[in-house]
N, C-alpha and C. Protein backbone atom coordinates (compact mmCIF):
# COMPACT_ATOMS: atom_id res chain seq x y z
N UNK A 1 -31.81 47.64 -45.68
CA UNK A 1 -31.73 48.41 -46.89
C UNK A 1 -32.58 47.78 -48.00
N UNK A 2 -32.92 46.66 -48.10
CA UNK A 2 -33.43 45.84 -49.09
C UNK A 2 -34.63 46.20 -48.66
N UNK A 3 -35.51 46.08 -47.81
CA UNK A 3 -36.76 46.35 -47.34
C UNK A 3 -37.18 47.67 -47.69
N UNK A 4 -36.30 48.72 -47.02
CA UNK A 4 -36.75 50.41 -47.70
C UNK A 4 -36.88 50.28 -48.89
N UNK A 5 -35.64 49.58 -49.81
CA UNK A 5 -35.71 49.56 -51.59
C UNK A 5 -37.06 49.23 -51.97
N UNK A 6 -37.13 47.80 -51.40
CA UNK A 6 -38.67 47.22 -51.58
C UNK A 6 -40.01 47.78 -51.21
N UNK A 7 -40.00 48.36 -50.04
CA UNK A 7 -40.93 49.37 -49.99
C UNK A 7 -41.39 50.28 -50.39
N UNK A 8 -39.54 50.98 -51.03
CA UNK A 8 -39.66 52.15 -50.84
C UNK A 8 -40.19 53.04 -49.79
N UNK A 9 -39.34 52.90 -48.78
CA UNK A 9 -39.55 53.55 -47.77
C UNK A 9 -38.46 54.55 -47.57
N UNK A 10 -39.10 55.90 -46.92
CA UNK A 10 -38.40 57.02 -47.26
C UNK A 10 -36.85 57.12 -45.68
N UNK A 11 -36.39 58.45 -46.18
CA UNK A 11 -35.09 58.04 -45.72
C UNK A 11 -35.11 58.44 -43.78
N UNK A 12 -36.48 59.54 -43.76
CA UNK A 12 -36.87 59.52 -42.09
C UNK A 12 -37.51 58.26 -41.41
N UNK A 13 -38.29 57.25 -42.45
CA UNK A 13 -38.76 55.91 -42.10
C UNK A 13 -37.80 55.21 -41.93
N UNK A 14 -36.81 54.98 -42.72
CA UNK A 14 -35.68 54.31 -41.77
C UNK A 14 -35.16 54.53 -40.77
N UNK A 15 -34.65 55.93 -40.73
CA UNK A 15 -34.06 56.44 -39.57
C UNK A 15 -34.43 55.80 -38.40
N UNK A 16 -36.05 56.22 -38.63
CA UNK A 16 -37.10 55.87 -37.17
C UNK A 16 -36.89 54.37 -36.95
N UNK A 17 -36.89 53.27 -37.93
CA UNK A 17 -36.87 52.35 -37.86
C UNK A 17 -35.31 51.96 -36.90
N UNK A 18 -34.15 52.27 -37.35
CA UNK A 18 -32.73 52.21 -37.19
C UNK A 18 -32.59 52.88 -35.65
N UNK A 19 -33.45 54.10 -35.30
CA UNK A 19 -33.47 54.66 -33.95
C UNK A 19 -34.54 53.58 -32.63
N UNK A 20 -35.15 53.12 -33.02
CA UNK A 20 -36.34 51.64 -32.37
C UNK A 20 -35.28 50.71 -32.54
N UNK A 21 -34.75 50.19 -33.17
CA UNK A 21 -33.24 49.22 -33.08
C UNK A 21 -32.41 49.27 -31.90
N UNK A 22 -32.06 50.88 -32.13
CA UNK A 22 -30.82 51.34 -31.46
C UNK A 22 -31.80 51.17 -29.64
N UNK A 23 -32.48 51.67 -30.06
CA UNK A 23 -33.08 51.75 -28.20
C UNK A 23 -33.60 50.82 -27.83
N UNK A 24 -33.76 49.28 -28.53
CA UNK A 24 -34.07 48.36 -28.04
C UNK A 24 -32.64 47.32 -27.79
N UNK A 25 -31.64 47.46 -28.76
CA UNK A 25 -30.20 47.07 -28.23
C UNK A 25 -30.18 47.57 -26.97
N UNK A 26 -30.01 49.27 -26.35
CA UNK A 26 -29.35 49.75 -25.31
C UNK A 26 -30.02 48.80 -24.19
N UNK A 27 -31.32 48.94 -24.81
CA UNK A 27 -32.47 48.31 -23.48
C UNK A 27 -32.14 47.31 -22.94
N UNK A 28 -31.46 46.25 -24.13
CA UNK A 28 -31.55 45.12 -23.92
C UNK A 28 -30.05 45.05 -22.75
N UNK A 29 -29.23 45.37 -23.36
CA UNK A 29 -28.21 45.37 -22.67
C UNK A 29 -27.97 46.13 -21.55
N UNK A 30 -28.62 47.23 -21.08
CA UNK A 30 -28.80 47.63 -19.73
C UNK A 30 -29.28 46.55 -18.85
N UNK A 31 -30.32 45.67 -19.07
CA UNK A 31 -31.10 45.18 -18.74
C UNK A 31 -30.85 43.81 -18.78
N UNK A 32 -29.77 42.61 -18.96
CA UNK A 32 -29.30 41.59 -18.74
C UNK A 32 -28.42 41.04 -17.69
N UNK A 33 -29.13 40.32 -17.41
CA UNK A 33 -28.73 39.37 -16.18
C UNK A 33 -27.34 40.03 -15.50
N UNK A 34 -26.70 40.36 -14.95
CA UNK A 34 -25.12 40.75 -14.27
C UNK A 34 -24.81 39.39 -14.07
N UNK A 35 -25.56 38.57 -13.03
CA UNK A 35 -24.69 37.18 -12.58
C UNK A 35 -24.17 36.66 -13.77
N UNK A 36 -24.48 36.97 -14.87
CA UNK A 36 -24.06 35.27 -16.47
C UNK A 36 -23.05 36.27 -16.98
N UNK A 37 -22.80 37.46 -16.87
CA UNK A 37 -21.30 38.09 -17.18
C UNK A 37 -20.46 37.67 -16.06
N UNK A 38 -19.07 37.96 -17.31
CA UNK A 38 -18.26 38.61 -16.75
C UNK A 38 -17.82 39.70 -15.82
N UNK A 39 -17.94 40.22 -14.55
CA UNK A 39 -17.52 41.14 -13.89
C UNK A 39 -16.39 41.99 -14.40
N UNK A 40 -16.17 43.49 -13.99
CA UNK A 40 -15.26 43.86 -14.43
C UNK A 40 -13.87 43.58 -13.25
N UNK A 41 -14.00 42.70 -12.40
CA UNK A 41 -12.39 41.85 -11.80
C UNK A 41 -12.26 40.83 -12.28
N UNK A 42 -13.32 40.88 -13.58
CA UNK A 42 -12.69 39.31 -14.50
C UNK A 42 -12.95 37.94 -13.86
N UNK A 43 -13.86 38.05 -12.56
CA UNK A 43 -14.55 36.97 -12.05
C UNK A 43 -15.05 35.89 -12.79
N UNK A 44 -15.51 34.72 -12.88
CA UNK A 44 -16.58 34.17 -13.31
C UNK A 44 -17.75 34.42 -12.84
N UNK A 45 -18.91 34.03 -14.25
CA UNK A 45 -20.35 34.27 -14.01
C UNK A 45 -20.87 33.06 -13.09
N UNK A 46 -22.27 33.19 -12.56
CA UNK A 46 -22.89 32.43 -12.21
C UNK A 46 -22.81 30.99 -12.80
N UNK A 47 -22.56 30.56 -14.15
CA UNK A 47 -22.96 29.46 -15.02
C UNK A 47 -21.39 29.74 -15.68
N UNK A 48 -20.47 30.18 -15.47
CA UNK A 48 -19.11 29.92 -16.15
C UNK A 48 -18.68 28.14 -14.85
């Protein structure tokens, strides 16, 4: 929010900005290791 202020950047430039966020979170987290979680039988990870 400080950055748009400072820019002044308009309120679809954020959006876009806030939507490139959002799809690089999902990405990220689709996309991480399975062995270093938790399983869902509550197993340990590889490195627990």
């Amino acid at each position: 929010w400080y950055r748009a202020a400072d820019e002044g950047l308009s309120r679809d430039e954020v959006q876009g900005m806030l939507k490139e966020v959002s799809e690089w979170i999902s990405m990220t987290e689709q996309n991480y290791p399975s062995h270093i979680a938790l399983n869902k039988n509550k197993q340990k990870g590889f490195f627990s």
